[in-house]
Protein backbone atom coordinates (compact mmCIF):
# COMPACT_ATOMS: atom_id res chain seq x y z
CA UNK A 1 -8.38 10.02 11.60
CA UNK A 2 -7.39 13.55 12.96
CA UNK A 3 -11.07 15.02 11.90
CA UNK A 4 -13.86 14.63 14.56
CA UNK A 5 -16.54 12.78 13.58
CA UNK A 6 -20.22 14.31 13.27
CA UNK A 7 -22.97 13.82 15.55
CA UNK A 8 -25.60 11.02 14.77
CA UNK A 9 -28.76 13.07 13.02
CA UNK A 10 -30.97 10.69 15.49
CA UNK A 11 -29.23 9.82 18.29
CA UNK A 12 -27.43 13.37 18.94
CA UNK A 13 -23.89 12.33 19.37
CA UNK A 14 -20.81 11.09 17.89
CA UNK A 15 -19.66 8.07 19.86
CA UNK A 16 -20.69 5.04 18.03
CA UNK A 17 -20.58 6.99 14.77
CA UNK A 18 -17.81 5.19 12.10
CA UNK A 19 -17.53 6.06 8.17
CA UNK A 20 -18.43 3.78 6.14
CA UNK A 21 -15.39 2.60 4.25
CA UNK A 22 -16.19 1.44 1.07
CA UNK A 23 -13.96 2.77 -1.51
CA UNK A 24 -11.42 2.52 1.00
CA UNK A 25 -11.85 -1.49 0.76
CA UNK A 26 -12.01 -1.13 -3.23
CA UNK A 27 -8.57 0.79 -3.11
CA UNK A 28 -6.86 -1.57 -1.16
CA UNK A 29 -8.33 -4.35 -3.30
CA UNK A 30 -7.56 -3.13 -6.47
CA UNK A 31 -4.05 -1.40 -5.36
CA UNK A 32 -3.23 -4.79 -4.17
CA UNK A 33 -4.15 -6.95 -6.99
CA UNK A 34 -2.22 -4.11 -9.25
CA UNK A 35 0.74 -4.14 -7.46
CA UNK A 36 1.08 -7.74 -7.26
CA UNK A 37 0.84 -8.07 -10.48
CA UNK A 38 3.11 -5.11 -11.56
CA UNK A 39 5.60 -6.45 -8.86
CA UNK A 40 5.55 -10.06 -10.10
CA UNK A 41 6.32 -8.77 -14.05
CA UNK A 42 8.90 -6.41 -12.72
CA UNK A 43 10.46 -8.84 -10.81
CA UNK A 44 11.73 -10.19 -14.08
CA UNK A 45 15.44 -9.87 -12.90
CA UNK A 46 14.77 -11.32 -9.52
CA UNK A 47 13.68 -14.27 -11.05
CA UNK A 48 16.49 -14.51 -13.09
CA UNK A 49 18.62 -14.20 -10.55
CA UNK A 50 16.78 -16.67 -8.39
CA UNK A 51 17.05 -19.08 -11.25
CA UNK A 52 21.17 -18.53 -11.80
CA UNK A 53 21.31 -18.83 -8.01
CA UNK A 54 19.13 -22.11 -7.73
CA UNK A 55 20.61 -23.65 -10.87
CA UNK A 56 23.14 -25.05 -8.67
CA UNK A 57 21.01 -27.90 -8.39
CA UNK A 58 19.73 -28.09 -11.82
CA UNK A 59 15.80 -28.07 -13.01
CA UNK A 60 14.84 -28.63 -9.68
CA UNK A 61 16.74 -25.72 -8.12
CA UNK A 62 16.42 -23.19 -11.23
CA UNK A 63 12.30 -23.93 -11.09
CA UNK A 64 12.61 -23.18 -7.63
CA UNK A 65 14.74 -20.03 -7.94
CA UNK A 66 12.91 -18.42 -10.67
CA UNK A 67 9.13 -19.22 -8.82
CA UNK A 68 10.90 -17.47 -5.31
CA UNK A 69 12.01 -14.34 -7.33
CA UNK A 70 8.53 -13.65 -8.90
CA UNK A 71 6.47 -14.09 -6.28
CA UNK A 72 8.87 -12.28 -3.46
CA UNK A 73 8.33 -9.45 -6.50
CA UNK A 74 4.61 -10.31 -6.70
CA UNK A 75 4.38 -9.88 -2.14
CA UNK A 76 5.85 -6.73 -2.07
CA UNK A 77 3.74 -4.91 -5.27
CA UNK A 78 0.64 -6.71 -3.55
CA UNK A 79 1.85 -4.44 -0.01
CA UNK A 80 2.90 -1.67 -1.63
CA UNK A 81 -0.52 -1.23 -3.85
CA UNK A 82 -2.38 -2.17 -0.90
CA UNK A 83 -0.86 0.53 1.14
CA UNK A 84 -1.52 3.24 -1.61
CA UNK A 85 -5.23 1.96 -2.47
CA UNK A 86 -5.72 2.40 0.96
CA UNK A 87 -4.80 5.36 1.45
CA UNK A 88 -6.35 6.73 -1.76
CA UNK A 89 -9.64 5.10 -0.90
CA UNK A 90 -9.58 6.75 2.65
CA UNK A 91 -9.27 10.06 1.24
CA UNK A 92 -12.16 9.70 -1.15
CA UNK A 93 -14.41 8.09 1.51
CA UNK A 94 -13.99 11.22 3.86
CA UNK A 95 -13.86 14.03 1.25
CA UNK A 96 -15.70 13.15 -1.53
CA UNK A 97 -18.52 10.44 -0.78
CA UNK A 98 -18.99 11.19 3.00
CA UNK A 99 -21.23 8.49 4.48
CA UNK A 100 -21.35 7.62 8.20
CA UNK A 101 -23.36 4.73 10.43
CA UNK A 102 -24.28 4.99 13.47
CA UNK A 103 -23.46 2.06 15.29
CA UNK A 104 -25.87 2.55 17.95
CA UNK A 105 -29.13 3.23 15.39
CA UNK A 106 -27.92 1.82 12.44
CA UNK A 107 -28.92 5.08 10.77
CA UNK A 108 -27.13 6.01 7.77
CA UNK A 109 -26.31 9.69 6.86
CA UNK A 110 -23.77 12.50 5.15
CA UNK A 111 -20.98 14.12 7.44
């Protein structure tokens, strides 16, 4: 974070200060959980293909196939959500809600 932090209310300065992250967690939560789930449905033709590619040895290989394609789909939505409910969450946490912790007090307070 590029933006200096502001000074503890009680204590007077800014070391042990931190923002409390909460919709930050949320975003990556719920971008995560989205794009998992949006990856594993759109990974539709990567399970096909898994499942043409593991029919070589059949049932056993086209079971296999099909599971690896949705769920490598599934692991990168989960990272790629994750990354943008992150991010999203970050900003809201610093410009719209605004609540810091002092480490050192364990006061509570708007930047």
């Amino acid at each position: 974070m590029s933006e200096e932090l502001p000074k503890c209310p009680q204590c007077e300065i800014n070391t042990h200060v931190i923002l409390i992250n909460t919709a930050q967690k949320v975003g990556t939560v719920a971008g995560g959980v989205t794009g998992a789930t949006c990856g594993y449905f759109g990974a539709e033709g990567g399970a096909l293909a898994g499942a043409a590619i593991g029919s070589v040895v059949p049932v056993i290989g086209t079971g296999i196939g099909a599971m690896a394609g949705g769920l490598a789909g599934a692991v990168a939505g989960f990272f790629a959500g994750a990354a943008t409910g992150n991010a999203v969450g970050e900003k809201i946490d610093t410009h719209v809600i605004g609540r810091y912790r002092c480490n050192r007090c364990g006061v509570e307070f708007e930047g």
